[in-house]
Protein backbone atom coordinates (compact mmCIF):
# COMPACT_ATOMS: atom_id res chain seq x y z
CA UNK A 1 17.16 16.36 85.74
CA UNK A 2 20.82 17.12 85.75
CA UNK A 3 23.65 14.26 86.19
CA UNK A 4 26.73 15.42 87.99
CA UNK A 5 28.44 12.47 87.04
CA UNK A 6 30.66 13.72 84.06
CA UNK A 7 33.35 15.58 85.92
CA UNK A 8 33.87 18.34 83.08
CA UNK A 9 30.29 19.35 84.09
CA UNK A 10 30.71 19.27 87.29
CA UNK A 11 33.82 21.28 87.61
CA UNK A 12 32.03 24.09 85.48
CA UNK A 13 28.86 23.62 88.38
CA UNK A 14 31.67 24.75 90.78
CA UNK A 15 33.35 27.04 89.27
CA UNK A 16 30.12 28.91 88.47
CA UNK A 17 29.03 28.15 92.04
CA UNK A 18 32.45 29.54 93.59
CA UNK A 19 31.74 32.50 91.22
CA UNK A 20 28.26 33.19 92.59
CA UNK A 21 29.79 33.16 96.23
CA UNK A 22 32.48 35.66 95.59
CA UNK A 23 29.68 37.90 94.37
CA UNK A 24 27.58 37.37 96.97
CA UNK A 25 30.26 37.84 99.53
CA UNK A 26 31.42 41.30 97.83
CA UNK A 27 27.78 42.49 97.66
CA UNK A 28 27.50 41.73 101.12
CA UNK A 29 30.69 43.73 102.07
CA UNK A 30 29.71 46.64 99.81
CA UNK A 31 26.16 46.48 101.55
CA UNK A 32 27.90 46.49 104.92
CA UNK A 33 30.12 49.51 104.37
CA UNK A 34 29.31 52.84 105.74
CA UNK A 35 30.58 55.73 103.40
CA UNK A 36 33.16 57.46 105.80
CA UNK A 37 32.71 60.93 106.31
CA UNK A 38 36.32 61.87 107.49
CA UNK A 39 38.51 63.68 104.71
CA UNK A 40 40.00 61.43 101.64
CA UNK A 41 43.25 59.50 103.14
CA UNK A 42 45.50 62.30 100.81
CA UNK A 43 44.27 65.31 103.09
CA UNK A 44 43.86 63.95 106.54
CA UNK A 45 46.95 64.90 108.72
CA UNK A 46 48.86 63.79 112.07
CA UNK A 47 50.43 66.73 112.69
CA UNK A 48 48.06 69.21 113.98
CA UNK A 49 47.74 69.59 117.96
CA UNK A 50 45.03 67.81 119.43
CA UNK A 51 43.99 70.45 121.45
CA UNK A 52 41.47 72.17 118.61
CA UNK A 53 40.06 68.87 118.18
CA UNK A 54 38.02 67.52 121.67
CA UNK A 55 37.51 64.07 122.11
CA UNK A 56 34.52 62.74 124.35
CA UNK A 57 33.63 59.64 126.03
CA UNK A 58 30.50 57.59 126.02
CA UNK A 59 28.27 58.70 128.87
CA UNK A 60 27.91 55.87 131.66
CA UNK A 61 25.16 57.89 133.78
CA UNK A 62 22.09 55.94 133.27
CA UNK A 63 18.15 56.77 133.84
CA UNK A 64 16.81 56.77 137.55
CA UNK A 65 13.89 59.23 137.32
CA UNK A 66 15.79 62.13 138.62
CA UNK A 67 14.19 65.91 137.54
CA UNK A 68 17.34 67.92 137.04
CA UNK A 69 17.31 72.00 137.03
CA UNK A 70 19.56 74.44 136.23
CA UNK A 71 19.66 77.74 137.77
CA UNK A 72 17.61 80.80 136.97
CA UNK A 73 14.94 78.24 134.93
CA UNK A 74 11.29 76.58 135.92
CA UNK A 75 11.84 73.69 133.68
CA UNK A 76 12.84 70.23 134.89
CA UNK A 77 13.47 67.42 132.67
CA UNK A 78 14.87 64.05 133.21
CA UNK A 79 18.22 62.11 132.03
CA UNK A 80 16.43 60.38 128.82
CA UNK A 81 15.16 64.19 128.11
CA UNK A 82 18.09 65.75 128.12
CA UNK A 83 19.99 63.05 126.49
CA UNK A 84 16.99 61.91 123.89
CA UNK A 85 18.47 60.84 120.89
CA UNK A 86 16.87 62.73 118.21
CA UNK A 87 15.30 66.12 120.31
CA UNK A 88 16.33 68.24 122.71
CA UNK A 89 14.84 69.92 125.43
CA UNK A 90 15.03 74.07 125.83
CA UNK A 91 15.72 75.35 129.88
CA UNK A 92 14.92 79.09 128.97
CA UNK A 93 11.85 79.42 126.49
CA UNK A 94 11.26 82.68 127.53
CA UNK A 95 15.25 83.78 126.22
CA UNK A 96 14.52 83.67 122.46
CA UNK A 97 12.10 83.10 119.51
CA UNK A 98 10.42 80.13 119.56
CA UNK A 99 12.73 77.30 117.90
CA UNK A 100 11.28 75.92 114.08
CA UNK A 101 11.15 72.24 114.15
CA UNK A 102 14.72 71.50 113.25
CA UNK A 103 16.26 73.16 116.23
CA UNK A 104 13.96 71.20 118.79
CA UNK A 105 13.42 68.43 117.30
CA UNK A 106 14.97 67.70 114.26
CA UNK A 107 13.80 64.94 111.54
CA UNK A 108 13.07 61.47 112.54
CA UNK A 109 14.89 59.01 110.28
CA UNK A 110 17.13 61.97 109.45
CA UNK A 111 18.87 63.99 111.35
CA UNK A 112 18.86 64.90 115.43
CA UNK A 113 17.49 68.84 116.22
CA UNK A 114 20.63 71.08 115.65
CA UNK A 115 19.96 72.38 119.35
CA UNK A 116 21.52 68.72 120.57
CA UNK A 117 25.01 69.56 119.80
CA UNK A 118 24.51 73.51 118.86
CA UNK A 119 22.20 73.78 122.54
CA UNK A 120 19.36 75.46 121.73
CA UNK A 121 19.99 79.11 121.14
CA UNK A 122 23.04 78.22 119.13
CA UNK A 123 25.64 79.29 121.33
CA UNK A 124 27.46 75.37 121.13
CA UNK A 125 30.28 74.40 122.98
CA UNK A 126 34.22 74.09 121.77
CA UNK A 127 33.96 71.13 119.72
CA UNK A 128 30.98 72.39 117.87
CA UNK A 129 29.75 76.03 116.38
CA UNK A 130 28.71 79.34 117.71
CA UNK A 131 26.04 80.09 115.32
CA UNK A 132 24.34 82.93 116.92
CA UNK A 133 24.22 86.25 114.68
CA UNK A 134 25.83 84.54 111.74
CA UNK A 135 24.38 85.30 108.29
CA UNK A 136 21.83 82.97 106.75
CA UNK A 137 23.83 83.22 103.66
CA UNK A 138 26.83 81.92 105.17
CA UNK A 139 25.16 79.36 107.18
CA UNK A 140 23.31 77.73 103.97
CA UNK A 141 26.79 78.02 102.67
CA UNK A 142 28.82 76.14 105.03
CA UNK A 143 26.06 73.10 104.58
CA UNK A 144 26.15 72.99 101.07
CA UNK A 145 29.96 72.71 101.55
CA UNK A 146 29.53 69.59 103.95
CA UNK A 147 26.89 67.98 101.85
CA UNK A 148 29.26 68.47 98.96
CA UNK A 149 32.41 67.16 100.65
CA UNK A 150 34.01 70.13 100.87
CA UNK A 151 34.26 70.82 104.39
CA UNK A 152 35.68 67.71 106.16
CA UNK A 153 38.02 67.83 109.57
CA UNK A 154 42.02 67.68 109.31
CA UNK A 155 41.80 64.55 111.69
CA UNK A 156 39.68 61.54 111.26
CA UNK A 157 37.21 60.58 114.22
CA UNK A 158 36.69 64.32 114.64
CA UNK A 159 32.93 65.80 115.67
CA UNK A 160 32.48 67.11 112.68
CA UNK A 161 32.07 64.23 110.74
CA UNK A 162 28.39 63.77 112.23
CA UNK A 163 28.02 67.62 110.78
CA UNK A 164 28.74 66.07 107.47
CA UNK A 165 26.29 63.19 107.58
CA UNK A 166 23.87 65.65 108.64
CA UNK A 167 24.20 68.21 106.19
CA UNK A 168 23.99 65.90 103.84
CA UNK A 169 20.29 64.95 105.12
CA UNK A 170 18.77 67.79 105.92
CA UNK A 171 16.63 68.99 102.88
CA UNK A 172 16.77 72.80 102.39
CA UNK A 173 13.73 74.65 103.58
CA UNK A 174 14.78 72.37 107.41
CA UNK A 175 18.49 74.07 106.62
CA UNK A 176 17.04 77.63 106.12
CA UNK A 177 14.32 77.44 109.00
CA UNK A 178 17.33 76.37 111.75
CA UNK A 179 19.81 79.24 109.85
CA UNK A 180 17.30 82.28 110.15
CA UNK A 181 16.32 81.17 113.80
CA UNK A 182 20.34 81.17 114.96
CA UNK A 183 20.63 84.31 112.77
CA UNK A 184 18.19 85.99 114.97
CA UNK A 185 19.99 85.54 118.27
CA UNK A 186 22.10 88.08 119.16
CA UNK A 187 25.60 86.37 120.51
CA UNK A 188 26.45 86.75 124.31
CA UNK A 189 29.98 86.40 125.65
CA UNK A 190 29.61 83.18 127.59
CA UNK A 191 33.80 82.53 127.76
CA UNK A 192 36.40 84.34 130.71
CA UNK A 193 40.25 84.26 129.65
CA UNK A 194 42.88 83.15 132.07
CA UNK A 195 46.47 83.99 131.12
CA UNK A 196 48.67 81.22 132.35
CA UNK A 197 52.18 79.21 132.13
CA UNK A 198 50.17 76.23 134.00
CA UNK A 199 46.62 74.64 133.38
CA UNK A 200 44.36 72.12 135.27
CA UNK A 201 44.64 68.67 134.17
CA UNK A 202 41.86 67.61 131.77
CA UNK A 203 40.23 64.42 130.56
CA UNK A 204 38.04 63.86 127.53
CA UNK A 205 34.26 63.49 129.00
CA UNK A 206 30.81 63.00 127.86
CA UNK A 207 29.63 64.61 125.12
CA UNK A 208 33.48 65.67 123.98
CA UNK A 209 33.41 67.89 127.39
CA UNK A 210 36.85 68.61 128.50
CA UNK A 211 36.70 67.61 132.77
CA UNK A 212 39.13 69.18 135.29
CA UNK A 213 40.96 66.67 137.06
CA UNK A 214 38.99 67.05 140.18
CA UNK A 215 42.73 65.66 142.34
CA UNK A 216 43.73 69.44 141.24
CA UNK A 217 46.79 68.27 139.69
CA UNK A 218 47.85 70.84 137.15
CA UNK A 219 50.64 70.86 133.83
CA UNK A 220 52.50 73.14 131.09
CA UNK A 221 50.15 75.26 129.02
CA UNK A 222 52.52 74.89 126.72
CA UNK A 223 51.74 75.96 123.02
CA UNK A 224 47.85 75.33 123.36
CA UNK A 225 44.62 76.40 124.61
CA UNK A 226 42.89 74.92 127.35
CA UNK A 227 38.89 75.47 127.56
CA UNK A 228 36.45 74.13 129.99
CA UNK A 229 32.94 74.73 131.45
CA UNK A 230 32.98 76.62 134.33
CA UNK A 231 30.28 74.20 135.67
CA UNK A 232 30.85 70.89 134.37
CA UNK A 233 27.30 69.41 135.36
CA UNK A 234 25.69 72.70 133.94
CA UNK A 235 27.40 71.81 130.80
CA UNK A 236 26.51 68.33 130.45
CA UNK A 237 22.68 69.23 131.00
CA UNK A 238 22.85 71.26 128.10
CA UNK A 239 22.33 75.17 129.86
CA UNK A 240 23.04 77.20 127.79
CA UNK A 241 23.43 79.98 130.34
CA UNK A 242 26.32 78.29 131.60
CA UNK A 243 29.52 80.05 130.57
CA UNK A 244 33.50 78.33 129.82
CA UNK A 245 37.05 79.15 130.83
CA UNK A 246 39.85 78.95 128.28
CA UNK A 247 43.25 79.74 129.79
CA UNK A 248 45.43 80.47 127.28
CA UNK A 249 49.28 81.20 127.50
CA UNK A 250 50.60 84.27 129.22
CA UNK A 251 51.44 87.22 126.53
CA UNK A 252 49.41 85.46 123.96
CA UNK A 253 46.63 88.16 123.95
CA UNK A 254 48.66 90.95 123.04
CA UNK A 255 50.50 89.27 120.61
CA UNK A 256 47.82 87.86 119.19
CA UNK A 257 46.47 91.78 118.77
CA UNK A 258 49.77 92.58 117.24
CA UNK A 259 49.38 89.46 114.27
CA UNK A 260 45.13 90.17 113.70
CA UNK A 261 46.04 94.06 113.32
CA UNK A 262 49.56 94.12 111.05
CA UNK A 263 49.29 90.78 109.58
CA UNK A 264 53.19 90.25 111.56
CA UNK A 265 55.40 91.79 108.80
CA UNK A 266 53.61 90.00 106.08
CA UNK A 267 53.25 86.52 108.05
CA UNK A 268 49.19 86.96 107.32
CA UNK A 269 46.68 89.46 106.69
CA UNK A 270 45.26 91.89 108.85
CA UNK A 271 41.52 90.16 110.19
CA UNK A 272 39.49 93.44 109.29
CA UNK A 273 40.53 93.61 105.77
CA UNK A 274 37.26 90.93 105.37
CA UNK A 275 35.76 90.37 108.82
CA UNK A 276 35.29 94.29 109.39
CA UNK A 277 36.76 96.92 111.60
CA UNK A 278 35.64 95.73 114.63
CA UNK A 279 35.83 91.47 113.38
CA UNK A 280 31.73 91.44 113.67
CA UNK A 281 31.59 90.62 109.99
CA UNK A 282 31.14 91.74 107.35
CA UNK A 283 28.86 90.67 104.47
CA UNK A 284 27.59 87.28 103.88
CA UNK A 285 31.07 85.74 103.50
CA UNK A 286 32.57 86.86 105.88
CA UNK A 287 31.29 85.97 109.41
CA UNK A 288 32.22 87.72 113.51
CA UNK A 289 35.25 86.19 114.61
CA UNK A 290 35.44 88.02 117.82
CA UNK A 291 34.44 86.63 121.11
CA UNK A 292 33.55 83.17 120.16
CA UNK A 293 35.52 80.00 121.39
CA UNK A 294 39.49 79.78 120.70
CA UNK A 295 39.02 76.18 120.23
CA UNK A 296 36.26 76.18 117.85
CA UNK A 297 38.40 78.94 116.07
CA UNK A 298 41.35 77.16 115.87
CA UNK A 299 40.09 74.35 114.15
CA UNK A 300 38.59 76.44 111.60
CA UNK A 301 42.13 77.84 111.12
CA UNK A 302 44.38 74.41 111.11
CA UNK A 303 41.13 72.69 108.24
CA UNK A 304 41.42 75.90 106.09
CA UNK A 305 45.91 75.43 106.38
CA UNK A 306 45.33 71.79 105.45
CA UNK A 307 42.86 71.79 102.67
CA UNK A 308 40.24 70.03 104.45
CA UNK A 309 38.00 72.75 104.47
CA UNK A 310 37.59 73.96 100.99
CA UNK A 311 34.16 75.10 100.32
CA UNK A 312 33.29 78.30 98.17
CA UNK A 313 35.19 81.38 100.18
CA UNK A 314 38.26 79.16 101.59
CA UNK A 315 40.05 80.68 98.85
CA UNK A 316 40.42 84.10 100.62
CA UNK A 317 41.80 82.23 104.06
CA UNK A 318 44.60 80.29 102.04
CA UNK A 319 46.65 83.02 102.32
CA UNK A 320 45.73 83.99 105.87
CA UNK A 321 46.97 80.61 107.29
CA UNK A 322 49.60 79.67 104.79
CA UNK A 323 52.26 80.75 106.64
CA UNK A 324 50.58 80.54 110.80
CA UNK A 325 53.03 78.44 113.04
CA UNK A 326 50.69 76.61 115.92
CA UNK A 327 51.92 79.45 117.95
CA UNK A 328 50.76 82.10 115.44
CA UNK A 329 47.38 80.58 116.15
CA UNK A 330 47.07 80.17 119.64
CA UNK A 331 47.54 83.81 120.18
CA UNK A 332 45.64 85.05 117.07
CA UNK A 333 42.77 82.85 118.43
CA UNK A 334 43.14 83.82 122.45
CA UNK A 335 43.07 87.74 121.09
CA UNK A 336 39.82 87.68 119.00
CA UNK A 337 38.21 85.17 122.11
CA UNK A 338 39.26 88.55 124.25
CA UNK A 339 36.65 90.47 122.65
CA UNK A 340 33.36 91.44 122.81
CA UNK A 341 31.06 89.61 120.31
């Protein structure tokens, strides 16, 4: 039985005590922390335009047994459905191949179905991926990048963080089933180009869907691109069929032509000299770039300029965007968004 009377023993009892606690408290702390899947403090950067980068808000609509439908589909599903947290639900079966397991419904304990964010023939939105007709080679590759932190946004908080925890869940065969699927589809111009000085008002919605102000009000395009759904509710019940509007400043799509095809006196490369004559692709590194979302594009084009994206083949766009001004990309993007995919 110990004494605690001698006061050199018990000042070792605390001090050993006080030790213990300090342990315990910083194994508690390091138990707590979630490993942050923005990029390292060194690359992330305030000075890119927001407008690449979509934020959402949390959705406030709430379960009340409605069906919903969408038109041109039998299907009806409700709220939860639509918005389940791990599967997703597919309005046109009939449209495409039957969807492997990740797509639909992903990997409980995992990962959500890639058809959540990527809607379910892999068309996405802006703040996500066109994946439709991309090689399987590519695809594969662009995961292995995430899961080995070398694809990260150039602004913390952004959507594709969750792409990085993802990626670094989803066990190969699951990666290879969802690439070959969205590999199959052949893409489908879902966007329509407005050439404007002014733009509709926008605010950050559910499910980082950009809302028109619905009082009309309307601002500067200014030295950005501005892309919404053409039917907002469509949108937010995950249709795929339901195409976007990105107005984009007036001139931009010629001058854009002018930078992709003669590289502007040296300022970058011409596109085709990897993405092929008509920007389709070409090979397994180098993907279409023509007709998919300016947004979506631009980000690409501001992570590959600030190092954040640095997986195997961002060595051959370091010197395409070395030198881009945020003007140089807003038309380069609006001109390949003008064509056909």
């Amino acid at each position: 039985m110990f004494s605690f009377r001698s006061p050199q023993l018990n000042g070792a009892v605390v001090a050993a005590l006080a030790g213990v606690f300090v342990a315990c408290r910083a194994y508690q702390a390091f138990a707590a922390e979630t490993p942050s899947l923005d990029p390292a403090p060194a690359l992330a950067r305030t000075d890119v335009p927001a407008w690449p980068y979509p934020r959402g808000v949390p959705d406030e609509a709430k379960e009340d047994g409605t069906l919903f439908h969408v038109p041109g589909s039998r299907q009806a599903f409700t709220f939860t459905q639509i918005n389940g947290q791990r599967a997703t639900i597919d309005w046109f079966p009939e449209r495409h191949p039957v969807p492997p397991a990740p797509v639909i419904s992903g990997r409980e304990g995992a990962y959500n179905a890639c058809g959540q964010c990527h809607l379910i023939d892999g068309g996405g939105k802006p703040d996500t991926s066109d994946l439709r007709g991309l090689p399987v080679a590519y695809m594969l590759q662009q995961l292995a990048d995430m899961r080995d932190d070398h694809r990260h946004a150039s602004i913390s908080g952004a959507p594709l963080a969750k792409m990085v925890e993802i990626a670094k869940a989803l066990p190969l065969d699951d990666a290879r089933q969802a690439s070959e699927y969205f590999h199959s589809i052949r893409p489908v111009k879902r966007l329509r180009l407005v050439e404007s000085d002014v733009v509709p008002v926008t605010h950050p919605a559910a499910h980082a869907v950009q809302k028109v102000d619905p009082s009309g009000a309307t601002e500067p395009i200014g030295t950005r691109i501005i892309e919404v759904p053409q039917s907002f509710e469509r949108t937010l019940l995950r249709d795929p069929s339901s195409d976007f509007i990105a107005y984009v400043p007036v001139g931009s799509i010629r001058k854009g032509k002018a930078l992709a095809t003669s590289g502007g006196g040296g300022r970058t490369l011409p596109c085709a000299s990897c993405h092929g004559e008509d920007l389709r692709g070409s090979g397994d590194e180098f993907p279409s770039i023509a007709g998919r979302s300016p947004t979506a594009m631009a980000r690409q084009l501001y992570d590959f300029k600030s190092g954040t994206r640095d997986g195997k083949n961002a060595v051959a766009m370091r010197p395409v965007v070395s030198r881009l001004t945020d003007a140089d990309i807003v038309n380069l993007t609006a001109y390949l968004a003008s064509l056909e995919p």
